[in-house]
Protein backbone atom coordinates (compact mmCIF):
# COMPACT_ATOMS: atom_id res chain seq x y z
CA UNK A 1 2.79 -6.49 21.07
CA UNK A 2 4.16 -6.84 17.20
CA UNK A 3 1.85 -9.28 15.40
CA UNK A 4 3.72 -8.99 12.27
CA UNK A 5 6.40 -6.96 9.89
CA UNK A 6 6.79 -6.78 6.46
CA UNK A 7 8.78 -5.09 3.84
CA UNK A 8 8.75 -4.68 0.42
CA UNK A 9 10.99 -2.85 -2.44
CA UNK A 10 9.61 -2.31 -5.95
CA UNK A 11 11.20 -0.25 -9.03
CA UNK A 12 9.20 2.67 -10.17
CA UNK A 13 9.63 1.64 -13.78
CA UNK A 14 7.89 -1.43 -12.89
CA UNK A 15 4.84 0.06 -11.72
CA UNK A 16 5.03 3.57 -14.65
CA UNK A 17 5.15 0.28 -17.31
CA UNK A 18 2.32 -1.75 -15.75
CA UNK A 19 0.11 1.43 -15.22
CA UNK A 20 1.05 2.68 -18.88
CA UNK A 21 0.68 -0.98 -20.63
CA UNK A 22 -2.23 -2.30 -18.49
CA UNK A 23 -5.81 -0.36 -18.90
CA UNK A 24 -7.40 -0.40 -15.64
CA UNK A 25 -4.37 -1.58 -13.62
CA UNK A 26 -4.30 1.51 -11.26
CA UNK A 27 -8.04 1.38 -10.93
CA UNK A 28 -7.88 -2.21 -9.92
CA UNK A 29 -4.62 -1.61 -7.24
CA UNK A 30 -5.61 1.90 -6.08
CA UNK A 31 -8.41 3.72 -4.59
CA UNK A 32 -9.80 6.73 -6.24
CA UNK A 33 -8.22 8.81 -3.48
CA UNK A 34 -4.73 7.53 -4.07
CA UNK A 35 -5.39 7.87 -7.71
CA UNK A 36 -6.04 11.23 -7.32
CA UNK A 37 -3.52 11.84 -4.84
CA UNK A 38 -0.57 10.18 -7.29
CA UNK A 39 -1.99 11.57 -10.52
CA UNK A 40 -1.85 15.32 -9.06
CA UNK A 41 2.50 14.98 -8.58
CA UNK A 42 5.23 15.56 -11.19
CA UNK A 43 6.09 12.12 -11.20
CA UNK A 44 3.03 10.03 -10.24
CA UNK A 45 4.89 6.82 -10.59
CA UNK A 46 6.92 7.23 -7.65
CA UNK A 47 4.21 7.70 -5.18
CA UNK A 48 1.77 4.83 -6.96
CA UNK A 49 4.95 2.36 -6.97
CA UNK A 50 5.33 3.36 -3.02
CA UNK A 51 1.53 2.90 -2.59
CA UNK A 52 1.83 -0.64 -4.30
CA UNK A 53 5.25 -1.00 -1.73
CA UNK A 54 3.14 -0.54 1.44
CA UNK A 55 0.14 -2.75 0.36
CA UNK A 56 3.07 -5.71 -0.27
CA UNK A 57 4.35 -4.98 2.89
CA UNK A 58 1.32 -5.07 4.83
CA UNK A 59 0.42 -7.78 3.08
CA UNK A 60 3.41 -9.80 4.91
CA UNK A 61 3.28 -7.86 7.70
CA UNK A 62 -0.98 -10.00 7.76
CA UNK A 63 0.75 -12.81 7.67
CA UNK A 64 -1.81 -14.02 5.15
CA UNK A 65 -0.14 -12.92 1.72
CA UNK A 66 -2.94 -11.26 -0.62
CA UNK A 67 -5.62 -14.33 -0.22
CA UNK A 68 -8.84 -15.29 1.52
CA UNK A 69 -11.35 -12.80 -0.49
CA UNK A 70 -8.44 -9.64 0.34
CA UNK A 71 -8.44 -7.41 -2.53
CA UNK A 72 -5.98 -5.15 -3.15
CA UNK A 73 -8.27 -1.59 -2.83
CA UNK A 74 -9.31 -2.36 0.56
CA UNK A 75 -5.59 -0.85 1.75
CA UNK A 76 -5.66 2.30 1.05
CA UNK A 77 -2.84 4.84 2.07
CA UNK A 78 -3.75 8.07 2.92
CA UNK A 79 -1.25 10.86 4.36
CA UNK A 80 -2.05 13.09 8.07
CA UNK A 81 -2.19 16.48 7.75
CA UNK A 82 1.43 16.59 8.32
CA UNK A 83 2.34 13.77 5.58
CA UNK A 84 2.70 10.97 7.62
CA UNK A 85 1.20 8.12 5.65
CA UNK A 86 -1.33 6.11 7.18
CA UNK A 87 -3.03 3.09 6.02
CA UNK A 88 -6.86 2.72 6.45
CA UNK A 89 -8.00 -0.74 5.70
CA UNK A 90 -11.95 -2.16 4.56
CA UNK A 91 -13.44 -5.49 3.71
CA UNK A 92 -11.88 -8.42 4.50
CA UNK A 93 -8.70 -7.10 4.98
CA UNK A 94 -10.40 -5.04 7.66
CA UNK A 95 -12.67 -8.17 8.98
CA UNK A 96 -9.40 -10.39 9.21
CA UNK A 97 -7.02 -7.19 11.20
CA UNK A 98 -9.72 -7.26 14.11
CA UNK A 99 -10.75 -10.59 13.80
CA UNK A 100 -7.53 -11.64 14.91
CA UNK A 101 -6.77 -8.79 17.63
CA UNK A 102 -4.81 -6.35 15.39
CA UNK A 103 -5.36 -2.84 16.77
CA UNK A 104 -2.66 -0.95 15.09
CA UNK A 105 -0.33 -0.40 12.25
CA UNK A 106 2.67 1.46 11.82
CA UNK A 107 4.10 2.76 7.98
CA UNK A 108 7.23 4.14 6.46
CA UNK A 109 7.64 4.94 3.07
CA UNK A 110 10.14 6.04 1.27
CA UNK A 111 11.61 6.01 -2.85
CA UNK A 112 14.36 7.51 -4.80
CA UNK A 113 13.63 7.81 -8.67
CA UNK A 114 14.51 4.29 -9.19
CA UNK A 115 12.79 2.41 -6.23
CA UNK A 116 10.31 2.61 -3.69
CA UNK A 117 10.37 1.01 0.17
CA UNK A 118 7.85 0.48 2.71
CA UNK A 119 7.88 -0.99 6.22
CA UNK A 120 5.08 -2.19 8.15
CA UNK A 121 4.35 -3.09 12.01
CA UNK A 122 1.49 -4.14 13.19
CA UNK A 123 0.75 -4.60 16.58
């Protein structure tokens, strides 16, 4: 059963300015995996802005918006061996998915050079 959906679109410039003009906004956003993850491609902006896409999106997809002690690091988007990306959730943001009977979510992701898209189900 689909408890929720959300969606979200975000430019890449956006998210290259904020990371270049903001000391300490990735580190606040991001987990030192995705970090890592971002930092080792050509053109790290595109995958943090897609990151920052999917955490919007399940954000929505809560139901809750980014409230109630939820911080942003406890999403964290990790890719299966394949590249399928995956989110793994801790904290509150984990407390409040099974606290109200949450058992899965499902991701897309995608960007161009301009903007990045992500899609979330949970059921």
């Amino acid at each position: 059963m689909v408890k929720g959906i959300g969606t979200d679109i975000i430019e890449v410039d956006r998210i290259k300015r904020s990371i270049e003009k903001d000391n300490g906004f990735a580190e606040r956003i991001f987990s030192e995996e995705e970090i890592s993850y971002c930092r080792s491609k050509v053109r790290s902006e595109i995958h943090f802005a897609a990151r920052f896409a999917a955490k919007e999106a399940f954000f929505k997809a809560l139901g809750t918006g980014w409230r109630d002690g939820m911080k942003w690091k406890e999403i964290s988007v990790k890719n299966d061996p394949l590249g399928k990306p995956e989110i793994q959730l801790s904290g509150k943001s984990l407390e409040f998915f099974n606290k109200n009977s949450m058992r899965r979510i499902n991701i897309s992701i995608s960007h161009t050079k301009i903007y990045a898209v992500a899609f979330v189900i949970i059921e």
